[in-house]
N, C-alpha and C. Protein backbone atom coordinates (compact mmCIF):
# COMPACT_ATOMS: atom_id res chain seq x y z
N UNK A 1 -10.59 -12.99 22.70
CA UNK A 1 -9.47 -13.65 22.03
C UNK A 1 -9.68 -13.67 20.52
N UNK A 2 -11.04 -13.74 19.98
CA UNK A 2 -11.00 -13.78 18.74
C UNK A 2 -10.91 -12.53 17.93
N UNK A 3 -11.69 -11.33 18.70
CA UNK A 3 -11.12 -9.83 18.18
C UNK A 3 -9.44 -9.79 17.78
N UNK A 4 -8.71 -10.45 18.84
CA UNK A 4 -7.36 -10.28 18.68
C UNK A 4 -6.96 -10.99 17.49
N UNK A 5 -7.32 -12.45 17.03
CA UNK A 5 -7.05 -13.07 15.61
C UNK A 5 -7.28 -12.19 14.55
N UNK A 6 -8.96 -11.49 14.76
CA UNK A 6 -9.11 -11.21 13.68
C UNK A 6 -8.61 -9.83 13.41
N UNK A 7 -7.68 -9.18 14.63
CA UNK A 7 -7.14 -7.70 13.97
C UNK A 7 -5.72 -8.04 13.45
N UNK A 8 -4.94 -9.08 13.90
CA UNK A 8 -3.66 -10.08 14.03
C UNK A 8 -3.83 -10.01 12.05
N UNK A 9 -4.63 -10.67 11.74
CA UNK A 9 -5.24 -11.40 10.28
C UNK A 9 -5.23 -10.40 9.66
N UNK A 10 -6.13 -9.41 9.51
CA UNK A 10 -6.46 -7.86 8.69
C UNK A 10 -5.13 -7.10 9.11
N UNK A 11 -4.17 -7.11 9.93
CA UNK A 11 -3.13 -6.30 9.59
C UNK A 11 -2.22 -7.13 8.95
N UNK A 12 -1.94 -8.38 8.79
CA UNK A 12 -1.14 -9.22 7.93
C UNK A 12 -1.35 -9.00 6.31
N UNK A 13 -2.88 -9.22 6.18
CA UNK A 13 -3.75 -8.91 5.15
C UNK A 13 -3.37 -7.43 4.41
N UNK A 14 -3.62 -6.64 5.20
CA UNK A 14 -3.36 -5.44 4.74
C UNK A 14 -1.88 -5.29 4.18
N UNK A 15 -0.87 -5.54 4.89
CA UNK A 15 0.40 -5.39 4.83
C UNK A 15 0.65 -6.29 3.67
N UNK A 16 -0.36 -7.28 3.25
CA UNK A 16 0.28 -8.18 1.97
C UNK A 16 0.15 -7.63 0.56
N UNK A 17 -1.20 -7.12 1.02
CA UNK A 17 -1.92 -5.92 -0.18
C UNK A 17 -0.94 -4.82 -0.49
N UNK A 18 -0.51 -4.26 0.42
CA UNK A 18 0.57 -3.10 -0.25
C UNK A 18 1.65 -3.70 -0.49
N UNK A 19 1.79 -4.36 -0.35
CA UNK A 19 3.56 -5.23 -0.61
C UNK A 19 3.44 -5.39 -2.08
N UNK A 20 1.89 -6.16 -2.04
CA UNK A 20 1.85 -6.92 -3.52
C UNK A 20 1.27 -5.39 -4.62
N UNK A 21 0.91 -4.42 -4.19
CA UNK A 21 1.32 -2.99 -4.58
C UNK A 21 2.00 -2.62 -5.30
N UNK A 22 3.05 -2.16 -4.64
CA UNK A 22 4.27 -1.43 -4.88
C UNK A 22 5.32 -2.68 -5.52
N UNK A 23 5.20 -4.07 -5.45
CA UNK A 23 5.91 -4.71 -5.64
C UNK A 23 7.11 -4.21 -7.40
N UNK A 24 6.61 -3.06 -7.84
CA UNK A 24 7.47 -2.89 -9.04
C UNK A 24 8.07 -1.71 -9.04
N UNK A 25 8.18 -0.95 -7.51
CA UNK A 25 9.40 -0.47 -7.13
C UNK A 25 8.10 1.04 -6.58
N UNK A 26 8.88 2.12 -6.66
CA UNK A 26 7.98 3.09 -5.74
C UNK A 26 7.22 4.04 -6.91
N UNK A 27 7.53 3.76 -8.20
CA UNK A 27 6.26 4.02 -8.93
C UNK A 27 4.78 3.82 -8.69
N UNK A 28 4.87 1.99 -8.22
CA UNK A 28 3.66 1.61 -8.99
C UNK A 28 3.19 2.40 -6.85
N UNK A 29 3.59 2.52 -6.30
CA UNK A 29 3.36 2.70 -4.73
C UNK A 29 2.71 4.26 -4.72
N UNK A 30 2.65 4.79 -5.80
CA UNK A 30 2.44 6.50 -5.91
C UNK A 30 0.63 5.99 -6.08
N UNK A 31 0.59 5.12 -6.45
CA UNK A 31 -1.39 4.80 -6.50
C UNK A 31 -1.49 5.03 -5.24
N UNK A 32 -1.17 5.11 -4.29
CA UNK A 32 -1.95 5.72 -2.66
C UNK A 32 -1.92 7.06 -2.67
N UNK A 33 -1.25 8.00 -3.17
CA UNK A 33 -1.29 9.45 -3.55
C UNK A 33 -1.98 10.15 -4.30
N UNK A 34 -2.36 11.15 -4.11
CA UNK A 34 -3.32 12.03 -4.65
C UNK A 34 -3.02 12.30 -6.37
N UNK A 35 -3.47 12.64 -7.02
CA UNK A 35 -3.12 12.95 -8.60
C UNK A 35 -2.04 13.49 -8.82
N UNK A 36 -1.96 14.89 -7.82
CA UNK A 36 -0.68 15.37 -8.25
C UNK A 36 0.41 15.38 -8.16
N UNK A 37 0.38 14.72 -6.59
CA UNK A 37 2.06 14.31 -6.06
C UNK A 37 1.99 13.15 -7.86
N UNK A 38 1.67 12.27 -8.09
CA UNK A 38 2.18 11.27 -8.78
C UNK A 38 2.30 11.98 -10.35
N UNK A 39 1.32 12.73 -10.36
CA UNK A 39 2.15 13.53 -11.75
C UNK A 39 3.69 14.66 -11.34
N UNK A 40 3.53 15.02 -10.15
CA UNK A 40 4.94 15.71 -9.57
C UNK A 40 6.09 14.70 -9.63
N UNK A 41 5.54 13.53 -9.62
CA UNK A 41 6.81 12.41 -9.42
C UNK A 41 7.22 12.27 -10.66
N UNK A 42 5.84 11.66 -10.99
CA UNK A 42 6.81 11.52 -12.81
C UNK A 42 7.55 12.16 -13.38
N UNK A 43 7.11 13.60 -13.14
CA UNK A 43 7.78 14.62 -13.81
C UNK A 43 9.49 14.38 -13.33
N UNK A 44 10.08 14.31 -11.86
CA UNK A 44 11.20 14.33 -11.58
C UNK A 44 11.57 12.65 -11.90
């Protein structure tokens, strides 16, 4: 039962971390991507 809290917890966790991420739209969300997709993005 407690495995289950604590995977319950770390996927909440996780999911708060990228929220609080990207929170300034899908720019700041290109930091999980490799160098070049995010220089490919900027560019367009």
């Amino acid at each position: 039962m407690i495995i289950l809290i604590q995977m319950v917890l770390f996927c909440l966790l996780f999911t708060a971390m990228v929220m609080y991420a990207v929170r300034g739209g899908a720019i700041d969300g290109l930091y999980f991507y490799p160098k070049a997709v995010q220089e490919r993005a900027i560019e367009i």
